[in-house]
Protein backbone atom coordinates (compact mmCIF):
# COMPACT_ATOMS: atom_id res chain seq x y z
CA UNK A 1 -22.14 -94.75 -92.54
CA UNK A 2 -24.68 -95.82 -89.95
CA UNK A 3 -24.51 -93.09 -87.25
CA UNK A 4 -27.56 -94.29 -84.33
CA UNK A 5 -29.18 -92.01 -81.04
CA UNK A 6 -28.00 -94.61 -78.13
CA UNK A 7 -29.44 -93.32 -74.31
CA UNK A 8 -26.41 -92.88 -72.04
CA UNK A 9 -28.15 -96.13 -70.08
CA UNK A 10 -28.04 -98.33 -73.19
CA UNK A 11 -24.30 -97.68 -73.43
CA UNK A 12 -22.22 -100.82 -74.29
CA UNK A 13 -19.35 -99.61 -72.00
CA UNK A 14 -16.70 -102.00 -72.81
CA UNK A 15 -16.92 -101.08 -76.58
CA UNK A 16 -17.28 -97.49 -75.99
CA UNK A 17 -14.33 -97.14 -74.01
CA UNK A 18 -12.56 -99.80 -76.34
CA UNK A 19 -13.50 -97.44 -78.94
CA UNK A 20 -11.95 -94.49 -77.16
CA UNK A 21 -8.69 -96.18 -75.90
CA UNK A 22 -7.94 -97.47 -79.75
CA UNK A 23 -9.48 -94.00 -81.52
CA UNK A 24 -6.73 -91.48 -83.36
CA UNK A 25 -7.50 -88.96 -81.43
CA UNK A 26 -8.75 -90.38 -77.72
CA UNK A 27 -8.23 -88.72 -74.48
CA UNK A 28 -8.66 -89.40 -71.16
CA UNK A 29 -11.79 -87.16 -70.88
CA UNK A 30 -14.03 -89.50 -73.31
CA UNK A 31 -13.76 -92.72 -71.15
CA UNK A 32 -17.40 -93.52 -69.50
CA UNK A 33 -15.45 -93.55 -66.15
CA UNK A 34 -14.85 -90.11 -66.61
CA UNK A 35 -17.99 -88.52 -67.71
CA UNK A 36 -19.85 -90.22 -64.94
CA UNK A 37 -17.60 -89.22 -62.58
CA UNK A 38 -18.61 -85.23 -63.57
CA UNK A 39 -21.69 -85.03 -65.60
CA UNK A 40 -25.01 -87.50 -64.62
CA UNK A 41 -26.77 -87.01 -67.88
CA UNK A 42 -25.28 -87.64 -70.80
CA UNK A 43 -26.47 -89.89 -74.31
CA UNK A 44 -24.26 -90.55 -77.22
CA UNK A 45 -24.01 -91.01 -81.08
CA UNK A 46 -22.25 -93.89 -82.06
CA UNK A 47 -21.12 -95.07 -85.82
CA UNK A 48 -21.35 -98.77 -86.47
CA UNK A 49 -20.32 -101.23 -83.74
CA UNK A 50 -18.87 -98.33 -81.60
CA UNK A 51 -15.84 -97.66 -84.60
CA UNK A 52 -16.94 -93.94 -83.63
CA UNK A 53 -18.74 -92.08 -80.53
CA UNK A 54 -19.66 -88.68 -79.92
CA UNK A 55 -21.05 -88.07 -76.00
CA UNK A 56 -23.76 -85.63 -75.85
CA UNK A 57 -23.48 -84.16 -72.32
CA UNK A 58 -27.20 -82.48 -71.69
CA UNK A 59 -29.15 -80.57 -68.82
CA UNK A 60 -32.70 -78.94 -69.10
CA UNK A 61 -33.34 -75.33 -68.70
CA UNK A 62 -35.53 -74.05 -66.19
CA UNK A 63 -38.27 -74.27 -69.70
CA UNK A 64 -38.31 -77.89 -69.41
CA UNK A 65 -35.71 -78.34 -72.85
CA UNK A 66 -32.79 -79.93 -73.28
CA UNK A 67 -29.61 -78.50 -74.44
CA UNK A 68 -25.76 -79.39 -74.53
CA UNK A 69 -23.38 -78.43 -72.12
CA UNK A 70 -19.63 -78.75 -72.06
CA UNK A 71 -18.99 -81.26 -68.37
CA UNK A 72 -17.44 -79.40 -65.47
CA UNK A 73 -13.76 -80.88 -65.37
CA UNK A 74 -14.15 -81.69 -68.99
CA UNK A 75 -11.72 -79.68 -71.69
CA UNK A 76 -12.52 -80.81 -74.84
CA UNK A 77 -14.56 -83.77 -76.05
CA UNK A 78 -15.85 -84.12 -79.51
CA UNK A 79 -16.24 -87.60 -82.14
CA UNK A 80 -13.52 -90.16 -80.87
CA UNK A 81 -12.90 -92.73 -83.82
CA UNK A 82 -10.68 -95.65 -85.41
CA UNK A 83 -11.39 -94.06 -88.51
CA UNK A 84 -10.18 -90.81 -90.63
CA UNK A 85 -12.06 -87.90 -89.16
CA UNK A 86 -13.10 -86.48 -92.78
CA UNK A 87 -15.03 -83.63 -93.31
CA UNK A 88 -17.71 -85.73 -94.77
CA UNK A 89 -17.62 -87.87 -90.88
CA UNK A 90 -18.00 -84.86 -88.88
CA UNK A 91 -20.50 -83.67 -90.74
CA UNK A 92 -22.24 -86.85 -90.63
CA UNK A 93 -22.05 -86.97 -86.82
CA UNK A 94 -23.36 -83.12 -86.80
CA UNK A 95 -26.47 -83.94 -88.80
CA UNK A 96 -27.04 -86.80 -86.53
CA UNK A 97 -27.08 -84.96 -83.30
CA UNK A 98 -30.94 -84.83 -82.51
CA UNK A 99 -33.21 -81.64 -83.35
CA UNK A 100 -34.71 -81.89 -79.37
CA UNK A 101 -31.54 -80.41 -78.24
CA UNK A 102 -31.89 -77.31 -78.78
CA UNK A 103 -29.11 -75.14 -77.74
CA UNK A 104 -25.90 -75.47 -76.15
CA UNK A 105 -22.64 -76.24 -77.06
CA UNK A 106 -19.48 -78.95 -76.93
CA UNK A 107 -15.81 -78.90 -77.24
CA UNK A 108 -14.13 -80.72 -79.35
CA UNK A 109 -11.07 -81.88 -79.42
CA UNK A 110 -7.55 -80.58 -81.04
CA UNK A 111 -7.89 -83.02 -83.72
CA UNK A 112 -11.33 -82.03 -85.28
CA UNK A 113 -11.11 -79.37 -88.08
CA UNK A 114 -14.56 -77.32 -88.30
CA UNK A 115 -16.39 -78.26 -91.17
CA UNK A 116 -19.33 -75.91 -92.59
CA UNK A 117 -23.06 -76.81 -90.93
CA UNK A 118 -26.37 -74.68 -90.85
CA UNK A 119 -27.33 -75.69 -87.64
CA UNK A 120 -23.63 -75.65 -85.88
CA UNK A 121 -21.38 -72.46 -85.26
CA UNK A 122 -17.71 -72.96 -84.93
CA UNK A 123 -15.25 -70.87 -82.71
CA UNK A 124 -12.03 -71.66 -81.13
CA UNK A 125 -10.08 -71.85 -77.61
CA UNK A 126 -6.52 -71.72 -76.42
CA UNK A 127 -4.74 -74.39 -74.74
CA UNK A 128 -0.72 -75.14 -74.34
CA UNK A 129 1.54 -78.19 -73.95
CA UNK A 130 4.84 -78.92 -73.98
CA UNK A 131 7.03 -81.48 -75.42
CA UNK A 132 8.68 -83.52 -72.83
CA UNK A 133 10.98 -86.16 -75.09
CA UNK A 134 14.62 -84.06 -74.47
CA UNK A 135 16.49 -83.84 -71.33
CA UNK A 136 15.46 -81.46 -68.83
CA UNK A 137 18.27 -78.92 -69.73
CA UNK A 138 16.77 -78.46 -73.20
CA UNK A 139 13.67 -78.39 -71.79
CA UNK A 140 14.43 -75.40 -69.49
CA UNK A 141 16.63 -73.76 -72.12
CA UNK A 142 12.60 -72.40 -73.17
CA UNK A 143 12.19 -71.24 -69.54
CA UNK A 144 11.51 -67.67 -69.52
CA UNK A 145 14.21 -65.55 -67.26
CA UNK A 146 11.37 -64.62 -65.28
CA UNK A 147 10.49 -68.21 -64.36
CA UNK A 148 14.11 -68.66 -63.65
CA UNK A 149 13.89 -65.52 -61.16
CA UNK A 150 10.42 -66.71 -59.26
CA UNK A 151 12.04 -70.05 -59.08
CA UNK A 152 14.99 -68.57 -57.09
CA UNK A 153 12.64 -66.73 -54.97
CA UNK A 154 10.84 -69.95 -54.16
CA UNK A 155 13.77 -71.41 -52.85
CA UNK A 156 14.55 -68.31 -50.76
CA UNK A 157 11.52 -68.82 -48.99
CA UNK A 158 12.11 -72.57 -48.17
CA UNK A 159 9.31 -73.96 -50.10
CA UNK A 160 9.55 -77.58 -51.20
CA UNK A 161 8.19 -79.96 -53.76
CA UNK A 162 6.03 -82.85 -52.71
CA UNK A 163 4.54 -85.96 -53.97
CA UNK A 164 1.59 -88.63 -53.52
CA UNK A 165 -1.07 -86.15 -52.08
CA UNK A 166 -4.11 -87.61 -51.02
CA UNK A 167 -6.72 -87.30 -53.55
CA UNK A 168 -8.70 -85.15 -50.40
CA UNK A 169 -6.32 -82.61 -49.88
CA UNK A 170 -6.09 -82.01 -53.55
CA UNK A 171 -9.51 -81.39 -53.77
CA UNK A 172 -9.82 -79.21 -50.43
CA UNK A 173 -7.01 -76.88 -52.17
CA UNK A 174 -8.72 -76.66 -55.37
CA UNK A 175 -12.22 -75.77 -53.76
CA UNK A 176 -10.43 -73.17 -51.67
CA UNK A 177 -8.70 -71.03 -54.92
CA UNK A 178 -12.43 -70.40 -56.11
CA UNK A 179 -15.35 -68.22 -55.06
CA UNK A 180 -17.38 -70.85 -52.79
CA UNK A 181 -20.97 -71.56 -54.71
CA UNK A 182 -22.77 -74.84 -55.77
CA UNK A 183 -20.50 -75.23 -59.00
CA UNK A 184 -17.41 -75.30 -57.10
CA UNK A 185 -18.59 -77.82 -54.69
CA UNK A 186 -19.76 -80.06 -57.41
CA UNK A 187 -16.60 -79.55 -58.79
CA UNK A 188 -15.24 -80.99 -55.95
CA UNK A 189 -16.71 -84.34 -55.12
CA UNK A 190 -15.79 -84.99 -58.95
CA UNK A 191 -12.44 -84.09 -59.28
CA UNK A 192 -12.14 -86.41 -55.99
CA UNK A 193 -14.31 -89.03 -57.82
CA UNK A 194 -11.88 -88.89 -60.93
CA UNK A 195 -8.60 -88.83 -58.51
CA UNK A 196 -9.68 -92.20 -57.13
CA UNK A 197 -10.55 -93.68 -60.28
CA UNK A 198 -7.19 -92.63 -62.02
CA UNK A 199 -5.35 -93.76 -58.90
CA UNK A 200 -7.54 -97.01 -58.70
CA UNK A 201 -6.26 -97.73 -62.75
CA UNK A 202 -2.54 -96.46 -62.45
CA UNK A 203 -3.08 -93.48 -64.70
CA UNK A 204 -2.42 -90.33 -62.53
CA UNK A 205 -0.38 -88.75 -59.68
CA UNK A 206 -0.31 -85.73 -57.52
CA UNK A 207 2.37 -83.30 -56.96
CA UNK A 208 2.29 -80.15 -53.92
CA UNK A 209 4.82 -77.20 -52.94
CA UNK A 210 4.65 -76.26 -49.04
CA UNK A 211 6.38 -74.07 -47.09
CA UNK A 212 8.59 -75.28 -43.70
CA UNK A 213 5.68 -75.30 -42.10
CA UNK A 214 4.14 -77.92 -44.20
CA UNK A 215 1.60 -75.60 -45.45
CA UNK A 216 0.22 -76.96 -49.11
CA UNK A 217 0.79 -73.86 -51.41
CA UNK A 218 0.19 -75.52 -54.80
CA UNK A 219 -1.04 -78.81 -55.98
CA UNK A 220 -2.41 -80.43 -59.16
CA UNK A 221 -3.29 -83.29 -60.30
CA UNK A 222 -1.47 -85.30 -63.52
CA UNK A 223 -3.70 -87.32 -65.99
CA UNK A 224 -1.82 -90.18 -67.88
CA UNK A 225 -3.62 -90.90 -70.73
CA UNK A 226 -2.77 -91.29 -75.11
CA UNK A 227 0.83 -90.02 -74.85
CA UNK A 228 0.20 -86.81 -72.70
CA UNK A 229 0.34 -85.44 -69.19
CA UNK A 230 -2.47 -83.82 -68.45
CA UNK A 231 -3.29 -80.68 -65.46
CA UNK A 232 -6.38 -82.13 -63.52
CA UNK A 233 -6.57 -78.52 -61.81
CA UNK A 234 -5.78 -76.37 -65.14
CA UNK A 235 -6.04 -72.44 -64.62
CA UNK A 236 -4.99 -71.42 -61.35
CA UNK A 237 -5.24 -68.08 -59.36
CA UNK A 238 -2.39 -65.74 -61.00
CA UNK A 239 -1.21 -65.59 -57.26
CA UNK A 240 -0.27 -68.80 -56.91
CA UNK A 241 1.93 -68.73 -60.11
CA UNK A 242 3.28 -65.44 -59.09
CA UNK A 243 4.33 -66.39 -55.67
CA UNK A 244 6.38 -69.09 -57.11
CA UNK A 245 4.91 -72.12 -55.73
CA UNK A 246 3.04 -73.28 -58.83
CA UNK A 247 5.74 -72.54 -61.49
CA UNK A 248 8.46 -74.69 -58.56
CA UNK A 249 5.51 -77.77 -58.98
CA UNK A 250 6.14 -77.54 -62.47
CA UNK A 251 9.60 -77.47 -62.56
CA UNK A 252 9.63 -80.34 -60.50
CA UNK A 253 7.24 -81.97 -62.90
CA UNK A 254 9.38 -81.68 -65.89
CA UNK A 255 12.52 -82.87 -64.28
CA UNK A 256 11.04 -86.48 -63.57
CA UNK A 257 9.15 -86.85 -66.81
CA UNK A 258 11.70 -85.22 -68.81
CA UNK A 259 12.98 -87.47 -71.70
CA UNK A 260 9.69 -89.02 -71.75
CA UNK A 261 7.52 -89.40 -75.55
CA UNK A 262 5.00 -87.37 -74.28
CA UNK A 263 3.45 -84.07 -74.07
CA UNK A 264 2.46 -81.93 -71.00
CA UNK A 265 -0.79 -80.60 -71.21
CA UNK A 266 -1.50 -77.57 -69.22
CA UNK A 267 -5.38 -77.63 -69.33
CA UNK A 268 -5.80 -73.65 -70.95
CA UNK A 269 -3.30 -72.24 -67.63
CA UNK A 270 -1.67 -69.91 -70.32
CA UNK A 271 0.35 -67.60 -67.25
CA UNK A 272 2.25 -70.89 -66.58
CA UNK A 273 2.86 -71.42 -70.11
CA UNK A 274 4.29 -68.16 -70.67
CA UNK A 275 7.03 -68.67 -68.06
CA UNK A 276 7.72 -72.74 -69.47
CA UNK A 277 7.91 -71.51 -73.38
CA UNK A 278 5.04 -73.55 -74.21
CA UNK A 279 3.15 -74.19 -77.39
CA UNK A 280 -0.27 -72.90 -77.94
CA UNK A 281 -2.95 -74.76 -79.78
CA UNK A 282 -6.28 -74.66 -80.30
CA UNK A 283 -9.38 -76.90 -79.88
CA UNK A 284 -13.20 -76.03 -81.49
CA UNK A 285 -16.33 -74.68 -79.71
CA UNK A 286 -19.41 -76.28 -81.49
CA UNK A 287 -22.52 -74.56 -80.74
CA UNK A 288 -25.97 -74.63 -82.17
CA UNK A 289 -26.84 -71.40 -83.76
């Protein structure tokens, strides 16, 4: 297989996202749209006529080198392809990756099985989703009776489920549940910047609790993307589930997308997934040794 070095400005964008869109194992986090929204330097490895990409998200170290690093906003990215991801593919795409990045490392997604490589270590992370295809009431038959009990609390307290949040006000509550540096505000403007352009292509939606006073206590963000429904925000503060406004948002969730053929990612927020009864997984870590 012909596996070439392609600079992120020499990108044929309509075939790389083609390539994504059509690949066994795309996701809404490989589409160019979305790494430029997040990450400003990034090149690529592509097999062929774009049948399989691999971004390779960079920055340089305060020595001048380059090395990978895994996109703020970004859970899991990895070799996207319309062909069987063998062993002998990944490690094909591995070999390729250039010797000038020296350190760093990339997620990859659920579908990619580690393969042994000198140069790469393998590790793995958590994440949970939930199937949504049966009716609601199956659905919460997994609820844990504590859910069921911060639920009832939630409605004590008058809070209420809303919908169609500005992309803005999204944002403003996400930068407020995190320690205020130059990380979080970049996080920011790019969650905003990927908002607009999933609400500009019909492939997200907000949800909110607030209180009678109209207060916004929770909110996230829903990707639509390759059969799943995906947490913009993932983790959240423990308080916020606790207090019952996230786990209410939730509930809400899965009562209008129950009965759907698709899955609800929760983005690694595994104190939420305790309470819904969903399934963990696990994605790779790639890192050069």
């Amino acid at each position: 297989m012909e596996i070439r070095f392609v600079p992120g400005d020499a990108i044929d964008t309509l075939k790389w996202n083609s390539c994504v869109h059509y690949a066994t194992n795309g996701n809404i986090f490989g589409y160019r749209w979305y790494l430029d929204a997040v990450t400003r330097d990034w090149d690529a490895l592509v097999e062929g006529d774009y049948e399989s990409v691999l971004p390779l998200p960079w920055r340089k170290t305060w020595l001048g080198r380059k090395e990978l690093v895994q996109p703020m906003l970004i859970r899991e990215l990895g070799i996207f392809s319309i062909h069987v991801l063998s062993a002998a593919r990944i490690a094909a795409f591995l070999e390729a990756v250039p010797k000038d990045f020296g350190a760093g490392q990339l997620h990859f997604n659920e579908l990619i099985r580690s393969t042994t490589h000198q140069r790469f270590a393998w590790s793995e992370q958590a994440n949970f989703q939930l199937l949504l295809a049966e009716p609601y009431e199956t659905i919460a038959d997994q609820y844990s009776s504590r859910l069921w009990s911060v639920l009832a609390e939630a409605e004590k307290k008058g809070y209420m489920p809303v919908t169609s949040i500005k992309p803005e006000r999204v944002a403003a509550y996400f930068l407020a549940q995190g320690a205020a540096n130059k990380a979080r505000t970049r996080e920011f403007h790019g969650l905003q910047r990927l908002m607009y352009n999933a609400l500009h292509r019909g492939w997200g939606f907000s949800m909110g609790v607030v209180d009678q006073h109209q207060n916004l206590l929770a909110a996230d963000f829903f990707f639509n993307s390759h059969g799943k429904v995906i947490s913009g925000l993932g983790k959240q503060p423990a308080a916020v589930c606790a207090s019952g406004a996230l786990p209410l948002l939730y509930d809400n969730l899965i009562r209008s997308q129950a009965g759907r053929p698709a899955i609800l990612d929760l983005n690694g927020n595994e104190p939420l997934s305790d309470l819904l009864g969903a399934q963990r997984n696990t994605y790779p870590v790639v890192s050069i040794r």
